[in-house]
Protein backbone atom coordinates (compact mmCIF):
# COMPACT_ATOMS: atom_id res chain seq x y z
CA UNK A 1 10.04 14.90 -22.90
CA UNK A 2 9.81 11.01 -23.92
CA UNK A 3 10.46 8.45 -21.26
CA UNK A 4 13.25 7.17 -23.32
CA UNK A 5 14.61 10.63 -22.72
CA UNK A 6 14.65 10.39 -19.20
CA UNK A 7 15.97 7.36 -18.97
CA UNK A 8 18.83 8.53 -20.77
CA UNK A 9 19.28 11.87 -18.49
CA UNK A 10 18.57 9.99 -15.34
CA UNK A 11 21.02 7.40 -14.40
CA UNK A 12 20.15 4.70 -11.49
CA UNK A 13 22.60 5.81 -8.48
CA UNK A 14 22.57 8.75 -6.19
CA UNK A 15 24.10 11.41 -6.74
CA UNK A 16 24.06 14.75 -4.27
CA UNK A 17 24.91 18.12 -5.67
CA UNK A 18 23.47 20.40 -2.79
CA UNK A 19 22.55 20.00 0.68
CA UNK A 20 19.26 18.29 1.53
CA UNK A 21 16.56 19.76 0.91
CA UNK A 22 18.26 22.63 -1.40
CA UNK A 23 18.14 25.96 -2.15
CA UNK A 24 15.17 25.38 -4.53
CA UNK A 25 13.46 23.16 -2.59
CA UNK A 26 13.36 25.19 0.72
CA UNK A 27 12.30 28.30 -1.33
CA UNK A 28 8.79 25.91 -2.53
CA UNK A 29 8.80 24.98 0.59
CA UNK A 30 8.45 28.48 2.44
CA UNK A 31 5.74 29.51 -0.91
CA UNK A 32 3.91 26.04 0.19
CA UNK A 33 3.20 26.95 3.80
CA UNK A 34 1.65 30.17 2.81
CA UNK A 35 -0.94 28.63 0.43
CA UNK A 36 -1.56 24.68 1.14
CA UNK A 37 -2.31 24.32 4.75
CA UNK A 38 -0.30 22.01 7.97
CA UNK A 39 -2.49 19.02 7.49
CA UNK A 40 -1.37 18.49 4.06
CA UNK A 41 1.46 16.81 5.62
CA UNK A 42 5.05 16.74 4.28
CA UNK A 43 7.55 14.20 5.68
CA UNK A 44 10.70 15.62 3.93
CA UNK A 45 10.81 19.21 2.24
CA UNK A 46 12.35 17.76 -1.28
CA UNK A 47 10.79 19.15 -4.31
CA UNK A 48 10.46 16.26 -6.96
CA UNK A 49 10.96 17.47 -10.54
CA UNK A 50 11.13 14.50 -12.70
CA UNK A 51 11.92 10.72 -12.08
CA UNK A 52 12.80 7.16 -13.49
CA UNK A 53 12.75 3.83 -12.23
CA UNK A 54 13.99 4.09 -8.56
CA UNK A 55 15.39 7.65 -8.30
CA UNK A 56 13.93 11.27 -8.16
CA UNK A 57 15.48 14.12 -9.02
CA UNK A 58 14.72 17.12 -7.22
CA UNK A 59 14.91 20.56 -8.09
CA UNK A 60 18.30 21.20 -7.29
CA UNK A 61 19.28 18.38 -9.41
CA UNK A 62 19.91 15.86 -6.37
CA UNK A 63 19.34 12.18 -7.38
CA UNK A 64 17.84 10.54 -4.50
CA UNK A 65 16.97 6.37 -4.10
CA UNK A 66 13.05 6.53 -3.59
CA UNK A 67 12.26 3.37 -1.13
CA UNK A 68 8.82 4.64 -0.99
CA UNK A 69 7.60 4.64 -4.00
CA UNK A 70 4.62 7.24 -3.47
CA UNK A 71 3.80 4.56 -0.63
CA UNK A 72 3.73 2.13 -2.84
CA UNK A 73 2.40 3.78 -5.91
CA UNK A 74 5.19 3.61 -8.66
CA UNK A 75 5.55 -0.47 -7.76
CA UNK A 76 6.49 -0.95 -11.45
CA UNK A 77 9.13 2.39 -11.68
CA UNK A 78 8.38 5.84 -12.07
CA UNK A 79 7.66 6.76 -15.63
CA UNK A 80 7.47 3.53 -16.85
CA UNK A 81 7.78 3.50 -20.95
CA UNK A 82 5.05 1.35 -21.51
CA UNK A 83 2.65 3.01 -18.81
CA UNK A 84 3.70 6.53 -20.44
CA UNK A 85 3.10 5.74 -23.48
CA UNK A 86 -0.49 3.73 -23.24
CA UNK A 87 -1.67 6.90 -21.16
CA UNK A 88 -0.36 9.24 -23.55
CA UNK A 89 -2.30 7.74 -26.76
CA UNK A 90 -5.37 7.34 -24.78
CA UNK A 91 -5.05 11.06 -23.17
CA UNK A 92 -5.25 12.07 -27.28
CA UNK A 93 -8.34 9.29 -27.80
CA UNK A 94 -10.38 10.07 -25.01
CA UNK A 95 -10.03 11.49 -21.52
CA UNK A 96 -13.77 11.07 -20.00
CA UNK A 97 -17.21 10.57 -20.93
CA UNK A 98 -18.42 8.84 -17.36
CA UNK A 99 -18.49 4.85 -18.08
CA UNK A 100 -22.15 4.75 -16.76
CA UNK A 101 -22.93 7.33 -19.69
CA UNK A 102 -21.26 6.40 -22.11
CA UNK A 103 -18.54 3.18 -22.18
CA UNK A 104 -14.99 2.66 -22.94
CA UNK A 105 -13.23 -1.00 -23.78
CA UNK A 106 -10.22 0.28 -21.61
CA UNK A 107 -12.50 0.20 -18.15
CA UNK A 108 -13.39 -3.80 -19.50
CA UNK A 109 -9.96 -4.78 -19.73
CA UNK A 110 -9.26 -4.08 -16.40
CA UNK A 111 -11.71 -5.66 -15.19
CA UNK A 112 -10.79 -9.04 -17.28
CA UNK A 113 -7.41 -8.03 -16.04
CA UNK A 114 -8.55 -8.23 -12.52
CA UNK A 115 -10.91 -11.01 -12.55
CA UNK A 116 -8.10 -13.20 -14.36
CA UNK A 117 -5.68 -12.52 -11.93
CA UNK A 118 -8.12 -12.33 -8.56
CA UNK A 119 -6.91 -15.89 -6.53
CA UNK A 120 -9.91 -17.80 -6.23
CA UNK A 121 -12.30 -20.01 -7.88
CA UNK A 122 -15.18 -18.72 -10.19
CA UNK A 123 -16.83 -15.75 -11.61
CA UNK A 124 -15.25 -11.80 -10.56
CA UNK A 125 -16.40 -8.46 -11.34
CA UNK A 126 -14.95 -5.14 -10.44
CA UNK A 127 -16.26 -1.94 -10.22
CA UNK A 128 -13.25 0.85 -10.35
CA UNK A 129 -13.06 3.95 -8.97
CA UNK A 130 -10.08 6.29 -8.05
CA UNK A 131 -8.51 5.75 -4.69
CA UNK A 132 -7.59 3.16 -2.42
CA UNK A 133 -10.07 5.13 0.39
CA UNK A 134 -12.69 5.39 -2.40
CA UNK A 135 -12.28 1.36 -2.57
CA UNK A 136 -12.66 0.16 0.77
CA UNK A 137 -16.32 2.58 1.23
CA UNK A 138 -17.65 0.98 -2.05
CA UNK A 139 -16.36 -2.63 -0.31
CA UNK A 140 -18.00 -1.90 2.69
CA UNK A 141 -21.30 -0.63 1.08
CA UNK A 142 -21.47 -3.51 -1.32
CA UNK A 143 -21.08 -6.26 1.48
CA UNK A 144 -23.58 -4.81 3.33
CA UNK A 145 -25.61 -4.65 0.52
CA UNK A 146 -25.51 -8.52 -0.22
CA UNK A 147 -25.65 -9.63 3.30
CA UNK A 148 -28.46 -7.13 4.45
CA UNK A 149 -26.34 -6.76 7.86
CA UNK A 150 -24.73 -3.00 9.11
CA UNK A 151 -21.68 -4.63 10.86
CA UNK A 152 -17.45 -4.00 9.78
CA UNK A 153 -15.29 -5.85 11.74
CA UNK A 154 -11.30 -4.64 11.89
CA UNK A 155 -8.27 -5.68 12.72
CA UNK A 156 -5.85 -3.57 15.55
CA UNK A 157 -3.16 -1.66 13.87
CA UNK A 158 -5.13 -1.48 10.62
CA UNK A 159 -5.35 1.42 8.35
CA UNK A 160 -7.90 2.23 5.43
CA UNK A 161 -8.12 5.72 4.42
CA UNK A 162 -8.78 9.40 5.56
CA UNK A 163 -12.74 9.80 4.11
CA UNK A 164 -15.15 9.68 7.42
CA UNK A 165 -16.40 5.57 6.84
CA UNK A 166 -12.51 4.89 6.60
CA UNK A 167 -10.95 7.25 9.23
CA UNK A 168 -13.12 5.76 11.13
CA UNK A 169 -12.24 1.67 10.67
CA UNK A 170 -8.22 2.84 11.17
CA UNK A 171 -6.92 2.00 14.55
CA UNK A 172 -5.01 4.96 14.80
CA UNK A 173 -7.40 7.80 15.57
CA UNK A 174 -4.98 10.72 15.54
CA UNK A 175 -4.10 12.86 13.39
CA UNK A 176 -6.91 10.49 10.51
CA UNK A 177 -10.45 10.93 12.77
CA UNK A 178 -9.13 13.47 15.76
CA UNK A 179 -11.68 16.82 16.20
CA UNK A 180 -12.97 15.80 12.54
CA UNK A 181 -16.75 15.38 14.11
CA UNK A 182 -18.70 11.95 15.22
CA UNK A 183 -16.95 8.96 13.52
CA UNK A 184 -18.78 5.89 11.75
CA UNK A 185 -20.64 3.59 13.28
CA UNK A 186 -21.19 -0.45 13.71
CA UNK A 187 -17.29 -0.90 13.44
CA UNK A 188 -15.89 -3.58 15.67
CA UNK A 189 -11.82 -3.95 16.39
CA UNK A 190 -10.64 -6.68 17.15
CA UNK A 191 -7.18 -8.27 18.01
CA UNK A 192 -4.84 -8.85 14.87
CA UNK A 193 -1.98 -11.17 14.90
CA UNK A 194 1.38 -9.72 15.55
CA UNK A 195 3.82 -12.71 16.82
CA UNK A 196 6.50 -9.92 17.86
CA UNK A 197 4.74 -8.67 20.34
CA UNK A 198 2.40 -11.22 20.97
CA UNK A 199 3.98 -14.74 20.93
CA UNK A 200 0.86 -16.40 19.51
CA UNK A 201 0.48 -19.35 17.22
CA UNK A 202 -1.86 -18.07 14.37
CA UNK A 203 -4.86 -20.52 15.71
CA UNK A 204 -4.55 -18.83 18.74
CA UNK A 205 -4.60 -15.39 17.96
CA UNK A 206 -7.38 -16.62 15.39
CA UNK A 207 -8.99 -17.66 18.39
CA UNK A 208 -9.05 -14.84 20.66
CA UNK A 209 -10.23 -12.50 17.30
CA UNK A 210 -13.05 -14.61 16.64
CA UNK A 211 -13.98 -14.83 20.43
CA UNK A 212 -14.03 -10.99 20.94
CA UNK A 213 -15.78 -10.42 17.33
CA UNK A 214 -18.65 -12.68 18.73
CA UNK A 215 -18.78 -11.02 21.70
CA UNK A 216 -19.01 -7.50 20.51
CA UNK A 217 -19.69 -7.63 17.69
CA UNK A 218 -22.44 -10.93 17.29
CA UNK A 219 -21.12 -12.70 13.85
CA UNK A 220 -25.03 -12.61 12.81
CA UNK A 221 -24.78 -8.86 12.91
CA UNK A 222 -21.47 -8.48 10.39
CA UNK A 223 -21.44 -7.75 6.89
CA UNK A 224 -17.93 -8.12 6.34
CA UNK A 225 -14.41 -8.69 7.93
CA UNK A 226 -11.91 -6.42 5.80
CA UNK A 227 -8.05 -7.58 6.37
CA UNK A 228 -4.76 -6.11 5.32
CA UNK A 229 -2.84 -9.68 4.63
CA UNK A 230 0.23 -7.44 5.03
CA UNK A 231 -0.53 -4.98 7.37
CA UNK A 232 0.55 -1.50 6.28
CA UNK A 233 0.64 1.75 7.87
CA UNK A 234 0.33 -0.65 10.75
CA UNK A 235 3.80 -1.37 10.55
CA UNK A 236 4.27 -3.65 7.70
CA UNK A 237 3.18 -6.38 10.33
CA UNK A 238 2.92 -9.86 8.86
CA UNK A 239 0.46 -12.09 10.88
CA UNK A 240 1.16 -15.81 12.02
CA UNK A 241 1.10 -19.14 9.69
CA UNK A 242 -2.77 -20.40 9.49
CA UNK A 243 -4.28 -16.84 11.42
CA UNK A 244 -5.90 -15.72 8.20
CA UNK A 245 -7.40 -18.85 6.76
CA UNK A 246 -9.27 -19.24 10.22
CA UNK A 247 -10.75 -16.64 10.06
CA UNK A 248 -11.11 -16.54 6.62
CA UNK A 249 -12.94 -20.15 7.34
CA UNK A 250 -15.17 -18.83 10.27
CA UNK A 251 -16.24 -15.71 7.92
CA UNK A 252 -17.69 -18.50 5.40
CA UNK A 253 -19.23 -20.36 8.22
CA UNK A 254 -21.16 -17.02 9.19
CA UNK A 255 -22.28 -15.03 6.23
CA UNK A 256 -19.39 -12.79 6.55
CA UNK A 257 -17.68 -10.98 3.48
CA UNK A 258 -14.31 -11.58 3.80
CA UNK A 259 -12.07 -8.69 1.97
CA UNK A 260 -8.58 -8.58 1.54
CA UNK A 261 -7.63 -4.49 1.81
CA UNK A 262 -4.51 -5.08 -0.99
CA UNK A 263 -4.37 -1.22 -1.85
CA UNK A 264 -0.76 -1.43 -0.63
CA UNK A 265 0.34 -4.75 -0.97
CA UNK A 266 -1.39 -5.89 -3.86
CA UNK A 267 -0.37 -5.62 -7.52
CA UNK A 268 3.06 -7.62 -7.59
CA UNK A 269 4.58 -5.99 -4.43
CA UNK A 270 5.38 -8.97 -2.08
CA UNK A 271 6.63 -11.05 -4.92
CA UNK A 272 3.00 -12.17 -5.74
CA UNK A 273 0.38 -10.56 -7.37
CA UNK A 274 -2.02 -10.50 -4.30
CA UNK A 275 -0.06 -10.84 -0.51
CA UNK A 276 -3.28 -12.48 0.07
CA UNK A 277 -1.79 -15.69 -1.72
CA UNK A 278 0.99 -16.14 0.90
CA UNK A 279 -1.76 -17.69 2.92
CA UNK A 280 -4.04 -19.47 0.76
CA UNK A 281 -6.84 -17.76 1.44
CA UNK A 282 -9.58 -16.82 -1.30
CA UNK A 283 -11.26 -13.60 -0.32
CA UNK A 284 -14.60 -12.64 -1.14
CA UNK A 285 -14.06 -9.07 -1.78
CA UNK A 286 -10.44 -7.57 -2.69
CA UNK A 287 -9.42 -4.67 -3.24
CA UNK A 288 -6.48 -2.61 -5.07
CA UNK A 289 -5.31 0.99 -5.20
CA UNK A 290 -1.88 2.43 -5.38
CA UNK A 291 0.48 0.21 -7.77
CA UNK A 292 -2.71 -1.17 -10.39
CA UNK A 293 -1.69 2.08 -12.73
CA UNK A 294 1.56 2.82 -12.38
CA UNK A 295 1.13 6.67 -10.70
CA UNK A 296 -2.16 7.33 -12.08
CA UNK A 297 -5.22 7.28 -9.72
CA UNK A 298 -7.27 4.34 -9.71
CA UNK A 299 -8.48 1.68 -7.66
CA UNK A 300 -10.94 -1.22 -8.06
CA UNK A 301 -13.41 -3.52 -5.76
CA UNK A 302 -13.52 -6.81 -7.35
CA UNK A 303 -15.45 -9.27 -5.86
CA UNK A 304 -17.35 -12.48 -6.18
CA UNK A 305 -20.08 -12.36 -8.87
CA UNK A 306 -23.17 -13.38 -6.59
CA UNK A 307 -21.74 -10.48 -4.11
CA UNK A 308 -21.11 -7.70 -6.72
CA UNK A 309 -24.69 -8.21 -8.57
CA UNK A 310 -26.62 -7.27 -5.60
CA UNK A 311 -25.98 -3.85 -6.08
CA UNK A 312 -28.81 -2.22 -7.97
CA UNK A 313 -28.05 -0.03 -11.40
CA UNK A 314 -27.12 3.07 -10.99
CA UNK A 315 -26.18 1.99 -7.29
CA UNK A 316 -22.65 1.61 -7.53
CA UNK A 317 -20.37 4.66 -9.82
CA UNK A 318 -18.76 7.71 -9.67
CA UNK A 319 -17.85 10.78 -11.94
CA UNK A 320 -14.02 10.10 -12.28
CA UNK A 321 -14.11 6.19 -11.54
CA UNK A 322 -12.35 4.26 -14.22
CA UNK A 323 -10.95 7.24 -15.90
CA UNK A 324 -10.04 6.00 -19.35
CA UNK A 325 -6.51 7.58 -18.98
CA UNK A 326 -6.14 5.34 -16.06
CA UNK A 327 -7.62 2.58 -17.16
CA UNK A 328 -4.42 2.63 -19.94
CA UNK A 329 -2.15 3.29 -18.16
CA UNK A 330 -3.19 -0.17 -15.85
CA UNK A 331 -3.68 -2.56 -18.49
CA UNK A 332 0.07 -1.52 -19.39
CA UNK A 333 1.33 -2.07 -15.95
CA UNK A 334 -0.67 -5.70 -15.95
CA UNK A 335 1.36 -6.53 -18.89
CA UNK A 336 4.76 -4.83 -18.09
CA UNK A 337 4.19 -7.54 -14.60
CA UNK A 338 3.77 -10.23 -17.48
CA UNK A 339 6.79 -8.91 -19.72
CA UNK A 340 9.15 -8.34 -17.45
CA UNK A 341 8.47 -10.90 -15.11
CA UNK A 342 8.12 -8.45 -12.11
CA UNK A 343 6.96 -11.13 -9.64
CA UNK A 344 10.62 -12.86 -9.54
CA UNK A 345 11.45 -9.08 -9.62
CA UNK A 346 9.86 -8.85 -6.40
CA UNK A 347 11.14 -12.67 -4.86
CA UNK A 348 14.53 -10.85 -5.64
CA UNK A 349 14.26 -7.29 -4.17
CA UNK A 350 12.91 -9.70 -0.93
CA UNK A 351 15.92 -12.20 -1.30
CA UNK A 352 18.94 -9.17 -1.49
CA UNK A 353 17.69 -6.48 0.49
CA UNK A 354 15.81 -8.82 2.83
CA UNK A 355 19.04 -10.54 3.77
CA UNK A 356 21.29 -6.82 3.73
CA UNK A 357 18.44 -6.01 6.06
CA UNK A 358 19.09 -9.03 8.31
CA UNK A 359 22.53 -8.28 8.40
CA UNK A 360 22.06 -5.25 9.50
CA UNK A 361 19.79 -6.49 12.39
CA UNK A 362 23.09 -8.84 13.45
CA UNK A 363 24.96 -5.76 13.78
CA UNK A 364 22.82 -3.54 15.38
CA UNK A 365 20.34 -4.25 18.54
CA UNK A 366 17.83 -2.05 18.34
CA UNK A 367 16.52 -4.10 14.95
CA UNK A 368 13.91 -6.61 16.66
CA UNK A 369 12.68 -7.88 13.27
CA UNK A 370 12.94 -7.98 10.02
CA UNK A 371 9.90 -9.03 8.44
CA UNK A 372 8.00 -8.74 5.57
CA UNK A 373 7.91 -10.22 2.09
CA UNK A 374 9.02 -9.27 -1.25
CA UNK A 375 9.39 -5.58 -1.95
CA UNK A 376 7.61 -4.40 1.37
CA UNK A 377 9.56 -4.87 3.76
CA UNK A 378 10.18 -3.47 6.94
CA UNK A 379 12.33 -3.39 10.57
CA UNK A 380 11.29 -2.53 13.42
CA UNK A 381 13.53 -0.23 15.90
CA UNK A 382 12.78 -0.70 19.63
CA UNK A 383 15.00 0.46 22.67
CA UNK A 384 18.03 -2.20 22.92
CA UNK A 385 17.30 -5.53 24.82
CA UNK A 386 13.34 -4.19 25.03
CA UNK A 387 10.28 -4.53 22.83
CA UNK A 388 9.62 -1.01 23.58
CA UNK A 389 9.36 1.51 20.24
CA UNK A 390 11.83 3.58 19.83
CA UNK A 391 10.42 6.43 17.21
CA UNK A 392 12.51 9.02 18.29
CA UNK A 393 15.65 6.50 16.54
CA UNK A 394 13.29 5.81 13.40
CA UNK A 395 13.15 9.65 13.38
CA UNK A 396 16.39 10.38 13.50
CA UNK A 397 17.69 7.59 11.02
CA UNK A 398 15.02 8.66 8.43
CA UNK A 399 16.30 12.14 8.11
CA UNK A 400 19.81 10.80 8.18
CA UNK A 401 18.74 8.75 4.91
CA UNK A 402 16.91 11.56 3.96
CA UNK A 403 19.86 13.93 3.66
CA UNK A 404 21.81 11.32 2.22
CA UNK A 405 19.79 11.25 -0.71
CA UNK A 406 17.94 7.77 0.57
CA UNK A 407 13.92 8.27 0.82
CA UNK A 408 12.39 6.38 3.65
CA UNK A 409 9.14 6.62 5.48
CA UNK A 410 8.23 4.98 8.93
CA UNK A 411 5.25 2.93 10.12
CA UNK A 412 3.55 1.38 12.90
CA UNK A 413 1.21 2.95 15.76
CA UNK A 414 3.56 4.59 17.55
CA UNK A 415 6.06 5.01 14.54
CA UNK A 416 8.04 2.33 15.26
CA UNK A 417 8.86 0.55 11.85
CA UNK A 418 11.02 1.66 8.96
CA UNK A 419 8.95 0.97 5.74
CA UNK A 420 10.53 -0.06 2.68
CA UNK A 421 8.33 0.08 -0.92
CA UNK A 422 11.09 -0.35 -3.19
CA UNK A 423 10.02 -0.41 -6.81
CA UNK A 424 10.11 -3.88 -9.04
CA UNK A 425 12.90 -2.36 -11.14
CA UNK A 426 15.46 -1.36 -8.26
CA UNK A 427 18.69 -2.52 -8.64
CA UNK A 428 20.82 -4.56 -6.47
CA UNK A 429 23.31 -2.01 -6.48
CA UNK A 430 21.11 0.32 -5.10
CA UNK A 431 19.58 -1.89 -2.77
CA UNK A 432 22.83 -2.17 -1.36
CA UNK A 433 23.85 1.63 -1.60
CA UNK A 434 20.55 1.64 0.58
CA UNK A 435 21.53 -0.89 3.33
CA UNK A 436 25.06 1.09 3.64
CA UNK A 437 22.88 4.54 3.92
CA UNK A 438 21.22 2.25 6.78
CA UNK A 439 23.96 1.03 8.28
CA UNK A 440 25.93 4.96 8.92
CA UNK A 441 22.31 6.22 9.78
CA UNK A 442 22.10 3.51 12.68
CA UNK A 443 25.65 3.98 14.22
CA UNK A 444 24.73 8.00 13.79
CA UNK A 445 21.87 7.91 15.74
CA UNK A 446 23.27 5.02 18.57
C-alpha cells in the first residue's frame, strides 16, 4: 500500500472504536509474553498496525495521537512520502554489499549531508552505523583514539544506551546495567545543570562540574566529555544559560573531546537542526540516531576531521552500518527538513503546545515546569507546593492519555517528567486535542 494511500485512509484526529488496548491487541499481547521475554519492555499493550503523520492505528482500528514518536524516531511523520519512496527504489537497487567492501554514493551523501549541516567551523567526517547506542561506543573509542587518554566524563541524569560501554555511562543503573555483570570502566559523573532543582547560575554549576571532574577524574586523564544539550531520558532537563559553553571552553583548554550526544534531540527536533545550537557551542564530536532516517535504523559519529582520521583503516566499521536502504531513506528526510521547512515546524509545535502546556501548569499545581524547546518538550509533576517527584501521578495520567487514545511516555530518574516528541507535521488541532487529554487526565488523577 502507497503512502499516498494511507494518507488518504488515515485521517489526522483520534478516533476510538474499542476500549484501550482492544480485543486484538490484548490477544498479541497474551501470544507476546509467551515468546519475547519481560525485559523487552512494553509501556502500553497497543498493537500498531499502520500509521501516518502523527497518529497510529492499532489493530482494532483505534486512531491514537502518537506524542512519542518511537522516542523520537518518526521526527519528520510516520511514513513520510518522500522517505517511503527513496527507501523503496533503493530497497529494488541495492540493499547491502558492506561500504568497506564494496561502496555506495548513498552512504557519501549523508555524510555531505551531515558535515554541511554539523554547527561549527571547518572540515567533518562521519562514520555511520545503526543505532544511537552503536554511536556513542564508536564516539567514545574514536576520542580516545586521538587523544591517547582512557577517561569518559558524564553528566548526572544522563542516558546513552543499553550495550555494556553505554549502560555503563547512564546515571540510572537499574533496570540498563543492574545484575548484567562488571560495568565499564574510567567513567567519571559529574554534576549536570538542572536550575529546578538546583538554583544555579550556569557558571556556577559549570564550576562545581569542572571542580569535581578535576578531582576525580584529573582533566589530563580524559578523552572526552560527552553531553546531552537537551537532556533526555533524564527528564528532558534543559541546563542553565552559559553552563555548556564553559565547559565546552575548559574541554578545549584540556585536550578534551567535547561530544554533543544529539541521538534524541538532534535532527530538527527542538526547532533547530542540532539542540546543541541553542547554546553556541561547537562540539568536537556529535552524534545522531533516532530522527536522521525517518524510522529506519541508522546513526552517525561525525566529528572534526583531525579527530576522525586518527582512526586506522579497517579500525572503524561494521556489517550493517550505513545500510544503503537507510542511507535513502536519510538523505530524503534531510531534504523533506529543507522542503518543508520543518525547523519553523518545530519553533511552532514549541510556540502552541509550549504555551497549552503552560496553561495547563497555571491551572494545575503539581506542574513545577515546563521546559524544553521546540518539539521536545516536557513537565515535570511533583507533589503540590514540593519539589518532590510524584511518579505515581505521571503514572496514572499516562495511562489516562493512554486509554484516551493520547500516547505519552515519562522521563526523569525517578520518573518524574512527562515527555513529549511530537512529530514536525502535528497539527495544532491535535496539539490541542492533546493538552485537553492533559488537562481531564490531571483533574482524574488529583
Amino acid at each position: 500500500m502507497s503512502s499516498d494511500m494511507l494518507e488518504a485512509e488515515i485521517t489526522q484526529e483520534r478516533k476510538l472504536i474499542t476500549e484501550i488496548p482492544g480485543p486484538r491487541s490484548q490477544e498479541i499481547h497474551e501470544r507476546r509474553k509467551k515468546v519475547v521475554p519481560p525485559g523487552v519492555h512494553t509501556v502500553f499493550p497497543v498493537y500498531i498496525e499502520r500509521a501516518h503523520d502523527s497518529i497510529v492505528v492499532d489493530v482494532d482500528g483505534n486512531q491514537l495521537i502518537d506524542v512519542c514518536g518511537g522516542i523520537g524516531v518518526t521526527t519528520i511523520g510516520h511514513t513520510d512520502e518522500a522517505v517511503v519512496e527513496a527507501a523503496r527504489e533503493q530497497l529494488g537497487k541495492v540493499t547491502h554489499t558492506l561500504f568497506t567492501m564494496n561502496a555506495y554514493e548513498p552512504y557519501v551523501r549523508v555524510a555531505e549531508l551531515l558535515a554541511e549541516h554539523a554547527p561549527g567551523q571547518g572540515d567533518y567526517k562521519t562514520l555511520l552505523m545503526n543505532s544511537g547506542a552503536e554511536a556513542v561506543e564508536n564516539g567514545v573509542k574514536i576520542a580516545r583514539k586521538h587523544t591517547g587518554r582512557p577517561g569518559v566524563a558524564v553528566l548526572e541524569h544522563a542516558y546513552h544506551g543499553r550495550t555494556m560501554l553505554t549502560s555503563s555511562m547512564n546515571h540510572k543503573g537499574s533496570p540498563y546495567a543492574l545484575g548484567y555483570g562488571p560495568r565499564a570502566g574510567d567513567i567519571y559523573r559529574a554534576p549536570n545543570s538542572h536550575p529546578l532543582h538546583d538554583g544555579l547560575t550556569g557558571a556556577e554549576a559549570a564550576k562545581r562540574t569542572i571542580n569535581h571532574l578535576e578531582k576525580t577524574a584529573g582533566a589530563a586523564d580524559l578523552a572526552c566529555l560527552i553531553v546531552e544539550p537537551v537532556q533526555g531520558e533524564g527528564g528532558f532537563v534543559v541546563p542553565a544559560d552559559g553552563y555548556l559553553p564553559a565547559l565546552a571552553a575548559w574541554c578545549k583548554e584540556n585536550g578534551i573531546v567535547f561530544i554533543a550526544d544529539e541521538v534524541q534531540a538532534g535532527m530538527a527536533r527542538t526547532g533547530k537542526m542540532f539542540a546543541i545550537e541553542h547554546f553556541g557551542v561547537e562540539p568536537d564530536i556529535i552524534l545522531t540516531a533516532k530522527g536522521i532516517a525517518g524510522g529506519l535504523p541508522l546513526s552517525g559519529i561525525t566529528g572534526r576531521a583531525e579527530i576522525m582520521d586518527k582512526s586506522l583503516p579497517g579500525g572503524l566499521g561494521g556489517t550493517f552500518g550505513g545500510n544503503p536502504v537507510s542511507c535513502a531513506a536519510a538523505v530524503a528526510v534531510f531534504e523533506q527538513i529543507e522542503k518543508l521547512d520543518l525547523l519553523a515546524e518545530g519553533q511552532r509545535i514549541g510556540k502552541t503546545f509550549g504555551d497549552g502546556l503552560r496553561q495547563l501548569q497555571s491551572e494545575f499545581d503539581c506542574i513545577a515546569e515546563v521546559r524544553g524547546f521546540g518539539a521536545m518538550l516536557a513537565i515535570e509533576i511533583t507533589k503540590p507546593g514540593t519539589l518532590e517527584p510524584d511518579a505515581e501521578r505521571v503514572s496514572a495520567i499516562i495511562d489516562y492519555a493512554g486509554k484516551n487514545g493520547v500516547i505519552l511516555l515519562s522521563a526523569g530518574l525517578y520518573g518524574e517528567a512527562i515527555r513529549f516528541l511530537p512529530s514536525l507535521k502535528m497539527t495544532d488541532e491535535l496539539l490541542l486535542d492533546v493538552v485537553s487529554v492533559l488537562r481531564e487526565a490531571l483533574t482524574a488523577t488529583a
